[in-house]
ModelCIF file with pLDDT and N, C-alpha, C, O atoms, coordinates in Angstrom:
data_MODEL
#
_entry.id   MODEL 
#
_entity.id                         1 
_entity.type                       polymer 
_entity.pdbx_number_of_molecules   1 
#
_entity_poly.entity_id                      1 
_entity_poly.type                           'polypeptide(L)' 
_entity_poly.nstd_linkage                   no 
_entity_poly.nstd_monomer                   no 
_entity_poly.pdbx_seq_one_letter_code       
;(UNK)(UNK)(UNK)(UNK)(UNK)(UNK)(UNK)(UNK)(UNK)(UNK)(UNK)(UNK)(UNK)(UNK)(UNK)(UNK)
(UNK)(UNK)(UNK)(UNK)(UNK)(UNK)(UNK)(UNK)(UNK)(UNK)(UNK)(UNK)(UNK)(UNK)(UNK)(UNK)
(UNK)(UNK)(UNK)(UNK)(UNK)(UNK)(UNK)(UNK)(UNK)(UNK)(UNK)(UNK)(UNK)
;
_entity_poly.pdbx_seq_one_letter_code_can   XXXXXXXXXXXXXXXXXXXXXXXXXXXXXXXXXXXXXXXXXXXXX 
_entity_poly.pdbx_strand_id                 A 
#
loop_
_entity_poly_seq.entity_id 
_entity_poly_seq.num 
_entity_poly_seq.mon_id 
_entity_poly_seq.hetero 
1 1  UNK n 
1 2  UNK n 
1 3  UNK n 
1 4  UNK n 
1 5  UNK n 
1 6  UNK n 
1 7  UNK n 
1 8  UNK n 
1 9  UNK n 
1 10 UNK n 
1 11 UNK n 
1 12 UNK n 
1 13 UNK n 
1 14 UNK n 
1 15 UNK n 
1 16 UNK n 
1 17 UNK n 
1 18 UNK n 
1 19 UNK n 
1 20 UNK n 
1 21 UNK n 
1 22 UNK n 
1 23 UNK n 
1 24 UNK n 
1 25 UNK n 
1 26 UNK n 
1 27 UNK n 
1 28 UNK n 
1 29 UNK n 
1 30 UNK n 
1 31 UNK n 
1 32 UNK n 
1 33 UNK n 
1 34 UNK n 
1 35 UNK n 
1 36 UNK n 
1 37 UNK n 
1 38 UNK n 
1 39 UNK n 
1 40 UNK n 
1 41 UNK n 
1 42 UNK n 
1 43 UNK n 
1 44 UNK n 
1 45 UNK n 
#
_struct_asym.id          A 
_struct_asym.entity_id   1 
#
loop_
_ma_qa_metric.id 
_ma_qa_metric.mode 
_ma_qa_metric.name 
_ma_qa_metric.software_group_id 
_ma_qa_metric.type 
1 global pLDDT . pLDDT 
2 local  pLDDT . pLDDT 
#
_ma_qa_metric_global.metric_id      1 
_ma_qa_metric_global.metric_value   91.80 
_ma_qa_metric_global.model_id       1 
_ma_qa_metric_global.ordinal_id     1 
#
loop_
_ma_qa_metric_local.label_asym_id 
_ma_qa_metric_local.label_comp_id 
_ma_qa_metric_local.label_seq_id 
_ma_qa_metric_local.metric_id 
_ma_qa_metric_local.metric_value 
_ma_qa_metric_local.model_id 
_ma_qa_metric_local.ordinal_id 
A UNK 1  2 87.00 1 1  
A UNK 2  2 92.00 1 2  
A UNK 3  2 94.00 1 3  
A UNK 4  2 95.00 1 4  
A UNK 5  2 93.00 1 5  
A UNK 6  2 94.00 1 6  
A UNK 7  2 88.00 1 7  
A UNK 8  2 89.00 1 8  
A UNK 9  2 92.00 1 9  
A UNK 10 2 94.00 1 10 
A UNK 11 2 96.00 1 11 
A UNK 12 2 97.00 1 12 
A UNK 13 2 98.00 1 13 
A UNK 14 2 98.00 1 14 
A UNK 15 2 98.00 1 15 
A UNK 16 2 98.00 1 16 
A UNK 17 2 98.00 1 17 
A UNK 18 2 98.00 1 18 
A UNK 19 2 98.00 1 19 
A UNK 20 2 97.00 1 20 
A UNK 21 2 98.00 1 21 
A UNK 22 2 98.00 1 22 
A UNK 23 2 97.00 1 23 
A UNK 24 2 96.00 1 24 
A UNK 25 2 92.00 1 25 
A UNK 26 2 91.00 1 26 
A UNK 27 2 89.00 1 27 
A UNK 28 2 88.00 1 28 
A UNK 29 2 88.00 1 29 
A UNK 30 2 92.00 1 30 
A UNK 31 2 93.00 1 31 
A UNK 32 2 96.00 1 32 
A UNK 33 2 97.00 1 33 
A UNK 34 2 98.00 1 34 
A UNK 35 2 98.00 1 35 
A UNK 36 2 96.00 1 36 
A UNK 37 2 94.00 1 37 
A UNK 38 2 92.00 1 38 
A UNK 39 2 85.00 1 39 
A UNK 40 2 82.00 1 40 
A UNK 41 2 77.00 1 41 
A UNK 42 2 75.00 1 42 
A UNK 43 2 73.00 1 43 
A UNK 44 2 74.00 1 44 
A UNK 45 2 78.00 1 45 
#
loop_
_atom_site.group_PDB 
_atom_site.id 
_atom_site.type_symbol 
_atom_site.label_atom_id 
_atom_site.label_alt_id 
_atom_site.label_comp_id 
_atom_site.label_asym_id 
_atom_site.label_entity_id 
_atom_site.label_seq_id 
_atom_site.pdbx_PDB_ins_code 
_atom_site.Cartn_x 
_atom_site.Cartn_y 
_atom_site.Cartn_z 
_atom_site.occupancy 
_atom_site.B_iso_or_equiv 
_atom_site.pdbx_formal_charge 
_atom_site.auth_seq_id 
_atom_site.auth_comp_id 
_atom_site.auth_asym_id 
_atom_site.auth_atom_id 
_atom_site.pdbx_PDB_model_num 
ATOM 1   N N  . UNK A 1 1  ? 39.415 96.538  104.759 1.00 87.00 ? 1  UNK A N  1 
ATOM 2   C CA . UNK A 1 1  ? 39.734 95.661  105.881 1.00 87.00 ? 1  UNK A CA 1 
ATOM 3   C C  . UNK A 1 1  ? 39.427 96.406  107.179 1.00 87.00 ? 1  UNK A C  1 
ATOM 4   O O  . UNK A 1 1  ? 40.146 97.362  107.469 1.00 87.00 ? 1  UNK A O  1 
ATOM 5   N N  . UNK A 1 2  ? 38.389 96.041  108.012 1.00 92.00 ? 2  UNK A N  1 
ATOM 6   C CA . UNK A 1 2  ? 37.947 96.318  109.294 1.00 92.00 ? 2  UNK A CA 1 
ATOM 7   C C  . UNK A 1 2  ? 38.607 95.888  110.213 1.00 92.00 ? 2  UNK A C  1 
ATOM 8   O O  . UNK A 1 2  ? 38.586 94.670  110.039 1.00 92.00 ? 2  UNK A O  1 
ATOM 9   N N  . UNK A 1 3  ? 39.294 96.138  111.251 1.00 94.00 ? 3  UNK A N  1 
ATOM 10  C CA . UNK A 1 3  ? 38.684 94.960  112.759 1.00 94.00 ? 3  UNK A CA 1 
ATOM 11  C C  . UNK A 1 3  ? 37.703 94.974  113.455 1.00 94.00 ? 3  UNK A C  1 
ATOM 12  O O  . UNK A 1 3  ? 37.526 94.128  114.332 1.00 94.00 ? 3  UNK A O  1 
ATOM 13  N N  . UNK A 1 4  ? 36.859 95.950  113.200 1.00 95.00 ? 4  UNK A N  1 
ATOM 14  C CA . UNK A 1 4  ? 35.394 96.109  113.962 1.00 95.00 ? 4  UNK A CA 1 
ATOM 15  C C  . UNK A 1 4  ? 34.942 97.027  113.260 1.00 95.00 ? 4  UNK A C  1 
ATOM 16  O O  . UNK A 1 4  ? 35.539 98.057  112.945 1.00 95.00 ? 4  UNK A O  1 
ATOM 17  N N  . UNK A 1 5  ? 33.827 96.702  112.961 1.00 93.00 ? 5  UNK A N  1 
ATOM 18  C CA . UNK A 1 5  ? 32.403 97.081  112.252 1.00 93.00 ? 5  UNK A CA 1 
ATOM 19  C C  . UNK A 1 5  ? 30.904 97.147  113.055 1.00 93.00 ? 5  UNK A C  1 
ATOM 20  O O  . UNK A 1 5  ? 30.149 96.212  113.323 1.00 93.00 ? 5  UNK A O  1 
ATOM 21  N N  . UNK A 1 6  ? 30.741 98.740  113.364 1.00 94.00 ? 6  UNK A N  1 
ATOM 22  C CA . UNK A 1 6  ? 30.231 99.187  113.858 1.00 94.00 ? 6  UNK A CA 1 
ATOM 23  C C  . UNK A 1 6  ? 28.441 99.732  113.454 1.00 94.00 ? 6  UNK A C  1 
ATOM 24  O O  . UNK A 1 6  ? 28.152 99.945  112.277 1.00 94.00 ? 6  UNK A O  1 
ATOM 25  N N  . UNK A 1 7  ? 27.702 99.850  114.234 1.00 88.00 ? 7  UNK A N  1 
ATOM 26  C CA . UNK A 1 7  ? 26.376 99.677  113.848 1.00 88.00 ? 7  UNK A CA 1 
ATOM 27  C C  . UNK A 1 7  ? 25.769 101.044 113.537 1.00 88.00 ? 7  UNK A C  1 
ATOM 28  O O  . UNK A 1 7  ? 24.763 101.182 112.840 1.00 88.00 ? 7  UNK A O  1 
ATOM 29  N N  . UNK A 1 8  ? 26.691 102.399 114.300 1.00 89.00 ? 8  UNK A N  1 
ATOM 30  C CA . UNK A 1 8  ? 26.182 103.323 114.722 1.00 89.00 ? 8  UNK A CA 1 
ATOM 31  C C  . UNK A 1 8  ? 28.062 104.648 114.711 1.00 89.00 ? 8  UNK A C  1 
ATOM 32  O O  . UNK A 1 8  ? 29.190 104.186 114.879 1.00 89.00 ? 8  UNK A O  1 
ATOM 33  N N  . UNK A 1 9  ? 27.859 105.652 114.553 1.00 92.00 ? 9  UNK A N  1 
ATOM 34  C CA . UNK A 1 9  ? 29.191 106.262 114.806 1.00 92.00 ? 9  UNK A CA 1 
ATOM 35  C C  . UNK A 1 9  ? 29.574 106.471 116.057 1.00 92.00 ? 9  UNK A C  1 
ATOM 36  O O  . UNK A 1 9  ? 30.728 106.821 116.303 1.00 92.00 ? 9  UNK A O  1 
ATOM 37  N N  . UNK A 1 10 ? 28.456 106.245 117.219 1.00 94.00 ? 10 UNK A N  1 
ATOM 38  C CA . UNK A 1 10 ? 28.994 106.670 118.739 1.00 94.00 ? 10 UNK A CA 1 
ATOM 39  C C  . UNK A 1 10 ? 29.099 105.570 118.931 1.00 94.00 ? 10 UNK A C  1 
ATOM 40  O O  . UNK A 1 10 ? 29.409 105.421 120.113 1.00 94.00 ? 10 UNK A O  1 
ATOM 41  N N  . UNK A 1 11 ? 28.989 104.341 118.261 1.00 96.00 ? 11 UNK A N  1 
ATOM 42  C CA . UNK A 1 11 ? 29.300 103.044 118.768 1.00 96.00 ? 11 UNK A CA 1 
ATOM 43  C C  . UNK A 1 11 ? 31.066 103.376 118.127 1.00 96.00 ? 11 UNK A C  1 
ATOM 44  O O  . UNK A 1 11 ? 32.020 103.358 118.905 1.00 96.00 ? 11 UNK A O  1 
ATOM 45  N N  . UNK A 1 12 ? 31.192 103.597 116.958 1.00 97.00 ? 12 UNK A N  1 
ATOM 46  C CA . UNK A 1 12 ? 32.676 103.557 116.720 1.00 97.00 ? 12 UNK A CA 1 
ATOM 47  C C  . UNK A 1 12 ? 33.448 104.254 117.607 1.00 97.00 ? 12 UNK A C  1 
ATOM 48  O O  . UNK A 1 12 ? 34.455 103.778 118.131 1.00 97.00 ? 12 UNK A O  1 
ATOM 49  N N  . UNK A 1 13 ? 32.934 105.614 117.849 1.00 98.00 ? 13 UNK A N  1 
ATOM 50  C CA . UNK A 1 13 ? 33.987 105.853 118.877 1.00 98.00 ? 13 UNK A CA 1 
ATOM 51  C C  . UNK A 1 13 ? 33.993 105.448 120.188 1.00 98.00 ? 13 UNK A C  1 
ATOM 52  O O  . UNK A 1 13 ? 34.833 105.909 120.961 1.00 98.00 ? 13 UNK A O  1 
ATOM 53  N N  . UNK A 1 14 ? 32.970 104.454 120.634 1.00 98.00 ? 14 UNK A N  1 
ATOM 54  C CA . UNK A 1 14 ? 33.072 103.670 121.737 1.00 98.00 ? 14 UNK A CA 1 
ATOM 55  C C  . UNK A 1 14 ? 34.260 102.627 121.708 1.00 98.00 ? 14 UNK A C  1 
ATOM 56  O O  . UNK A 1 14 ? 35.042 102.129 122.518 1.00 98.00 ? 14 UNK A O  1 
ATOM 57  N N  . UNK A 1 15 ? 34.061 102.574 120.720 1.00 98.00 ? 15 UNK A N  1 
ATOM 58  C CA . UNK A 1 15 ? 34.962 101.248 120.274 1.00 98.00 ? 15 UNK A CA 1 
ATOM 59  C C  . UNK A 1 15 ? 36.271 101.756 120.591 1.00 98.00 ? 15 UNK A C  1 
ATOM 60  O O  . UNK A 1 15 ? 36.975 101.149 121.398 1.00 98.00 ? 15 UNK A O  1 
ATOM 61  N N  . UNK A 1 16 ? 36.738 103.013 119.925 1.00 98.00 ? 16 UNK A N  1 
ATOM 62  C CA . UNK A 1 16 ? 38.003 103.637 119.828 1.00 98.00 ? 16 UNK A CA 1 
ATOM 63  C C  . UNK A 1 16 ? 38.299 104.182 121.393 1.00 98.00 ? 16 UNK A C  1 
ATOM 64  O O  . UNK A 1 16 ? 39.395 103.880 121.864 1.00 98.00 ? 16 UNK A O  1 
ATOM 65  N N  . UNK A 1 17 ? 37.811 104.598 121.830 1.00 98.00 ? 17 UNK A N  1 
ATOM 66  C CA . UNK A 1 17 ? 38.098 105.221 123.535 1.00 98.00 ? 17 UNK A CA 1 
ATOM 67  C C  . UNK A 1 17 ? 38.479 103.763 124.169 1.00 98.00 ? 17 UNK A C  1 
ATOM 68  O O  . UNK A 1 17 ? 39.282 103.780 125.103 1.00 98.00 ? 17 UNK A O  1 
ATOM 69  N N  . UNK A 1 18 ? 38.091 102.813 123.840 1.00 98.00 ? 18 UNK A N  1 
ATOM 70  C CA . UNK A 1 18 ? 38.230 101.395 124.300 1.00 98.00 ? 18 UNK A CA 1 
ATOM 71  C C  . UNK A 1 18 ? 39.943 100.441 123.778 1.00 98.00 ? 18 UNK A C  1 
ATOM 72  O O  . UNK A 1 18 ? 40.539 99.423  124.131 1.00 98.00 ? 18 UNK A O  1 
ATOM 73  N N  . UNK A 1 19 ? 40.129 101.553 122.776 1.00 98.00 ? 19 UNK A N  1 
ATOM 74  C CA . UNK A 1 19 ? 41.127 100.497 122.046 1.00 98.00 ? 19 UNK A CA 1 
ATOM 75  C C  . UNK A 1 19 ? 41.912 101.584 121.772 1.00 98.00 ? 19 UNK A C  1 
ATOM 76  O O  . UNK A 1 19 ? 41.399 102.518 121.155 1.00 98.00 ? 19 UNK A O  1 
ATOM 77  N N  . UNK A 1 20 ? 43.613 101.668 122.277 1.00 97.00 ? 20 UNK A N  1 
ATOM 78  C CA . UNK A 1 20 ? 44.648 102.313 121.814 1.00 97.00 ? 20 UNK A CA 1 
ATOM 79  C C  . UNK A 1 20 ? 45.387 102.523 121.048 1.00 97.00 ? 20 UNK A C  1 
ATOM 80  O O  . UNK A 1 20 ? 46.177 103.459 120.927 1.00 97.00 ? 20 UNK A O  1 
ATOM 81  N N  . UNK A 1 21 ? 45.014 100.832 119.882 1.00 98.00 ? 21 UNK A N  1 
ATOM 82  C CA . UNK A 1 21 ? 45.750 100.603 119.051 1.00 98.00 ? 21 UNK A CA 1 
ATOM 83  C C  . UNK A 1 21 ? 44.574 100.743 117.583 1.00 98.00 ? 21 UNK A C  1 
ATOM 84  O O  . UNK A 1 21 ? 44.670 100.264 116.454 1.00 98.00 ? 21 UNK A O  1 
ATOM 85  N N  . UNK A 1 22 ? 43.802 101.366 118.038 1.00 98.00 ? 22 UNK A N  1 
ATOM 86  C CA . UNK A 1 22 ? 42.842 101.783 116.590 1.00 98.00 ? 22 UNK A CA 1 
ATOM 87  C C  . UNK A 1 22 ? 42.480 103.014 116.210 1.00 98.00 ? 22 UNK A C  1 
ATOM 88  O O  . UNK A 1 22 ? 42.458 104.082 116.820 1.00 98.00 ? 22 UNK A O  1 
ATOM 89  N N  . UNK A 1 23 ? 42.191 102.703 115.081 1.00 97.00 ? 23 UNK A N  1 
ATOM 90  C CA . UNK A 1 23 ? 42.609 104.104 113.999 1.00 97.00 ? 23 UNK A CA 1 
ATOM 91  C C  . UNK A 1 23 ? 40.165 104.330 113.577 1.00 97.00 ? 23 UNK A C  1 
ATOM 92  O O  . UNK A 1 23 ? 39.474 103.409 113.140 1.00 97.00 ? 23 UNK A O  1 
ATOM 93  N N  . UNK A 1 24 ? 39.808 105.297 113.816 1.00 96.00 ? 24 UNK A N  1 
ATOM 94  C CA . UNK A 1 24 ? 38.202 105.211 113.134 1.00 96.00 ? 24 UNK A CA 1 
ATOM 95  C C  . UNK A 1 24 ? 37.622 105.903 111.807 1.00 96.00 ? 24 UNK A C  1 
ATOM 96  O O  . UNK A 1 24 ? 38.345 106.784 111.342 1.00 96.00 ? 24 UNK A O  1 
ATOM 97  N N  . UNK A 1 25 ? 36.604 105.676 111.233 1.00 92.00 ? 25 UNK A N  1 
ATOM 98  C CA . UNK A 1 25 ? 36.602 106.753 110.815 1.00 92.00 ? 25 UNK A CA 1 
ATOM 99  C C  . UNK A 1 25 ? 35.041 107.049 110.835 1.00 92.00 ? 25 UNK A C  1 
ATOM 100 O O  . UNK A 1 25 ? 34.056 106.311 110.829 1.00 92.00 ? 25 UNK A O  1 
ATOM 101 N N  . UNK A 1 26 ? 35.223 108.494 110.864 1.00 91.00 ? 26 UNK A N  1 
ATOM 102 C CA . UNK A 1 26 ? 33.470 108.927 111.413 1.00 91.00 ? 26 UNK A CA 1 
ATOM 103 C C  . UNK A 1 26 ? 33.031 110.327 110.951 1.00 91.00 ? 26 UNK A C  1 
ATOM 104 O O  . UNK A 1 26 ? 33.890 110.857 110.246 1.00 91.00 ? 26 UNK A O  1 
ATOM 105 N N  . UNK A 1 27 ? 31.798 111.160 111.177 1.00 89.00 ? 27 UNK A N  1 
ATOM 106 C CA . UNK A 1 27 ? 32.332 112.330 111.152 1.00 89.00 ? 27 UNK A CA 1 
ATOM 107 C C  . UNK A 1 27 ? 32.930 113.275 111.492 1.00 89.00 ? 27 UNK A C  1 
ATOM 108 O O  . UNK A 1 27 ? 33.603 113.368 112.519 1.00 89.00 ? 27 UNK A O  1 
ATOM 109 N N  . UNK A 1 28 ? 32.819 113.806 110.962 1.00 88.00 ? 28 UNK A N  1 
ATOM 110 C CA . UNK A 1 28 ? 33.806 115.338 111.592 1.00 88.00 ? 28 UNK A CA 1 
ATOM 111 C C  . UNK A 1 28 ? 33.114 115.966 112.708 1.00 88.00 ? 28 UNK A C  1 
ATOM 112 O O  . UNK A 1 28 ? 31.896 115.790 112.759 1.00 88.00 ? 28 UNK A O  1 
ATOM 113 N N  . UNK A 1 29 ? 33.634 116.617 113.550 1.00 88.00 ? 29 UNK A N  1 
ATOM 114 C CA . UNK A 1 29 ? 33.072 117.351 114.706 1.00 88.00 ? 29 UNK A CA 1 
ATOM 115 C C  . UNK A 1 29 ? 32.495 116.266 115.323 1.00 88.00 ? 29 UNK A C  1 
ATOM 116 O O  . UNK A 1 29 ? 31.433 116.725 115.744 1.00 88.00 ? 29 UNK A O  1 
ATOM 117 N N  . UNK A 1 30 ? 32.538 115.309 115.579 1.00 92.00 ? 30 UNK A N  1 
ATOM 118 C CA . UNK A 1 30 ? 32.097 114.434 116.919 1.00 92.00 ? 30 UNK A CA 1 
ATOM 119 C C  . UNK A 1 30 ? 33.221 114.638 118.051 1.00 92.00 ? 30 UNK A C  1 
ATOM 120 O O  . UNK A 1 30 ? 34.433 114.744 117.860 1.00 92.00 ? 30 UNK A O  1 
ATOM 121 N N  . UNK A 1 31 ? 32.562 114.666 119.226 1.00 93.00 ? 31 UNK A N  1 
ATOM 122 C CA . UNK A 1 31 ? 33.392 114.543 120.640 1.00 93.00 ? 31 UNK A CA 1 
ATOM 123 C C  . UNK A 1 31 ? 32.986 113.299 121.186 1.00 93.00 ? 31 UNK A C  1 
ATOM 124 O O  . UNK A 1 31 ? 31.902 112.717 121.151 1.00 93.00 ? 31 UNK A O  1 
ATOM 125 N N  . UNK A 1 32 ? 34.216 112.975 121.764 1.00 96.00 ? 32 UNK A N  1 
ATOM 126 C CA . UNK A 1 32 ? 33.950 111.874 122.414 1.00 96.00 ? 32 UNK A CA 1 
ATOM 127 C C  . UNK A 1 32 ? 35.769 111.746 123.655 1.00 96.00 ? 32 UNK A C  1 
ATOM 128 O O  . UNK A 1 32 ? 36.927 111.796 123.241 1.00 96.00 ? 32 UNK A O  1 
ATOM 129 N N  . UNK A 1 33 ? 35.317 111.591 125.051 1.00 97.00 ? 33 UNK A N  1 
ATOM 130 C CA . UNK A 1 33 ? 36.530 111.890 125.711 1.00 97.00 ? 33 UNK A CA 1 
ATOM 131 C C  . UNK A 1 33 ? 37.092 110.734 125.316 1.00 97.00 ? 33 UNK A C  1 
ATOM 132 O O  . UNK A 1 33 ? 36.433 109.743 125.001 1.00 97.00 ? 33 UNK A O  1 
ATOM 133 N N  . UNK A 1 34 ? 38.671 110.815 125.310 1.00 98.00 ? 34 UNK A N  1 
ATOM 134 C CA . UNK A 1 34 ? 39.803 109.456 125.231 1.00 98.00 ? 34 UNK A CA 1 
ATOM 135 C C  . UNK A 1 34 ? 39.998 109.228 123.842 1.00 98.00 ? 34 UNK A C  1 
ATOM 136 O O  . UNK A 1 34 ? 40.814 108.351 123.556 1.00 98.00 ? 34 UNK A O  1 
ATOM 137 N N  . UNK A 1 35 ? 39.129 110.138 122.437 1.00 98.00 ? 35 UNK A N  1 
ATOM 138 C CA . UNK A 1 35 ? 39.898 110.055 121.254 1.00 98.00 ? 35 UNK A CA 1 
ATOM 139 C C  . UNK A 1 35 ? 39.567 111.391 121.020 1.00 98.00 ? 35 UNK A C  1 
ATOM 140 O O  . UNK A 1 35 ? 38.795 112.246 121.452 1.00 98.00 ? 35 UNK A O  1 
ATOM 141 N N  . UNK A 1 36 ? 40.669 111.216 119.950 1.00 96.00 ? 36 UNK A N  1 
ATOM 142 C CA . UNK A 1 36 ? 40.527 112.809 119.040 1.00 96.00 ? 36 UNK A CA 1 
ATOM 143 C C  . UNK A 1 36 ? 40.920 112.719 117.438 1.00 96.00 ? 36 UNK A C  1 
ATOM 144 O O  . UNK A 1 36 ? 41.701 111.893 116.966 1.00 96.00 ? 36 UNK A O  1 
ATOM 145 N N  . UNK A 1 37 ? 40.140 113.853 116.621 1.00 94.00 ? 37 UNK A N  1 
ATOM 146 C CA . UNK A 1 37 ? 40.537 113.574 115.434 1.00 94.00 ? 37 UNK A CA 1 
ATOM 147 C C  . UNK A 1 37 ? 41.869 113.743 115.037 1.00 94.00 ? 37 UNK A C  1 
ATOM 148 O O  . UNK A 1 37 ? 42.716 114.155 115.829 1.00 94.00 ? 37 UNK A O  1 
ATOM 149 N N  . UNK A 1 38 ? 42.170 113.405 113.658 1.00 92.00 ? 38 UNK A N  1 
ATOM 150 C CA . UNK A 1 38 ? 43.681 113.546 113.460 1.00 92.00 ? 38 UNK A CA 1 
ATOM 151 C C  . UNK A 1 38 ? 43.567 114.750 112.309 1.00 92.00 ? 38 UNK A C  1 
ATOM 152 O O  . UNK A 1 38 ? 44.657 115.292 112.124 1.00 92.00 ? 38 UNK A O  1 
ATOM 153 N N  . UNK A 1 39 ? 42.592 115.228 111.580 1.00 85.00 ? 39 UNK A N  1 
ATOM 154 C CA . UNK A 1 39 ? 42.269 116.527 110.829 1.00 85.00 ? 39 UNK A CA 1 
ATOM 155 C C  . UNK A 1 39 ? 42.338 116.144 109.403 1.00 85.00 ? 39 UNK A C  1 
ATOM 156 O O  . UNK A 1 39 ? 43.284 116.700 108.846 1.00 85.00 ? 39 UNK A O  1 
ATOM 157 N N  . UNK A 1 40 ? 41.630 115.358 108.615 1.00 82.00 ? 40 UNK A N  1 
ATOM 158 C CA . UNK A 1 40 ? 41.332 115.011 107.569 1.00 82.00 ? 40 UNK A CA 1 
ATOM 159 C C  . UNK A 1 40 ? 40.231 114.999 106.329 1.00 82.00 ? 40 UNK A C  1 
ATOM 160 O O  . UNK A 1 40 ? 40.062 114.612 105.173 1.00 82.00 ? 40 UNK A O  1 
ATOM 161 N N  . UNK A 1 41 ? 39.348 116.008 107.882 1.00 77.00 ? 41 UNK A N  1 
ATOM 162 C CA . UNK A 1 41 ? 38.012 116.051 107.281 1.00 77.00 ? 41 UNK A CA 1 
ATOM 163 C C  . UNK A 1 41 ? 38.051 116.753 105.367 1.00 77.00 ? 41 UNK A C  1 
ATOM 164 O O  . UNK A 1 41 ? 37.209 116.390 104.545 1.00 77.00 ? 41 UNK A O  1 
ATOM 165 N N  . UNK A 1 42 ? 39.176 117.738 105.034 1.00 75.00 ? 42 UNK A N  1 
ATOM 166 C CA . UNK A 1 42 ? 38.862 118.240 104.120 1.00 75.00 ? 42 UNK A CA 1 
ATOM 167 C C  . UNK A 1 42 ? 38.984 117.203 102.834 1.00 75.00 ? 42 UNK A C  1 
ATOM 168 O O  . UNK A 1 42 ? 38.515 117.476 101.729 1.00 75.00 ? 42 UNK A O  1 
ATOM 169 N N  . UNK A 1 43 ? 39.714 115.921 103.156 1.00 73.00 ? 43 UNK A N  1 
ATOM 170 C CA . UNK A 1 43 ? 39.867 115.011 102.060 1.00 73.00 ? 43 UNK A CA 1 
ATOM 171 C C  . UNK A 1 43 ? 38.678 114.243 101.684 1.00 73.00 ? 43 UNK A C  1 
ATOM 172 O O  . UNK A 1 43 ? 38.574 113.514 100.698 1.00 73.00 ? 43 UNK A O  1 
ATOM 173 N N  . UNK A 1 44 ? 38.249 114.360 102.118 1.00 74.00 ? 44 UNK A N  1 
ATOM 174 C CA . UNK A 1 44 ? 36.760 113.390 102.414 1.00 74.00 ? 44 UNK A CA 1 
ATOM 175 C C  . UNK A 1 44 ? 35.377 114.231 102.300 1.00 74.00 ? 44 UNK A C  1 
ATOM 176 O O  . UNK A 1 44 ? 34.456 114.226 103.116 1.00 74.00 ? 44 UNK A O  1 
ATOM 177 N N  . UNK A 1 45 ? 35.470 115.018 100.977 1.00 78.00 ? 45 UNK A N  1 
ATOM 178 C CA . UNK A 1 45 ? 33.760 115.394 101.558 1.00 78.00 ? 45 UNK A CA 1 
ATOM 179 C C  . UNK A 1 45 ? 32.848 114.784 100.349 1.00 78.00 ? 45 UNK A C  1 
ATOM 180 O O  . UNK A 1 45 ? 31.621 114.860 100.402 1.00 78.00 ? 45 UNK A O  1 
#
């Protein structure tokens, strides 16, 4: 279940710097100002 489905990963975290109440998921080590990861990368490889 999405609420937005994204084309690109700097589009997701566009999305997320945009929205306070959303959660993304993307890769690891991306920057982007106004989000930050929450540290999960090791579950996921």
């Amino acid at each position: 279940r999405l609420t937005t489905t994204t084309a690109t990963d700097r589009q997701t975290l566009d999305a997320l710097a945009a929205n306070p109440a959303g959660i993304a998921v993307a890769p690891a080590g991306l920057e982007r100002e106004g989000v930050r990861p929450v540290g999960l990368a090791a579950a996921f490889p």
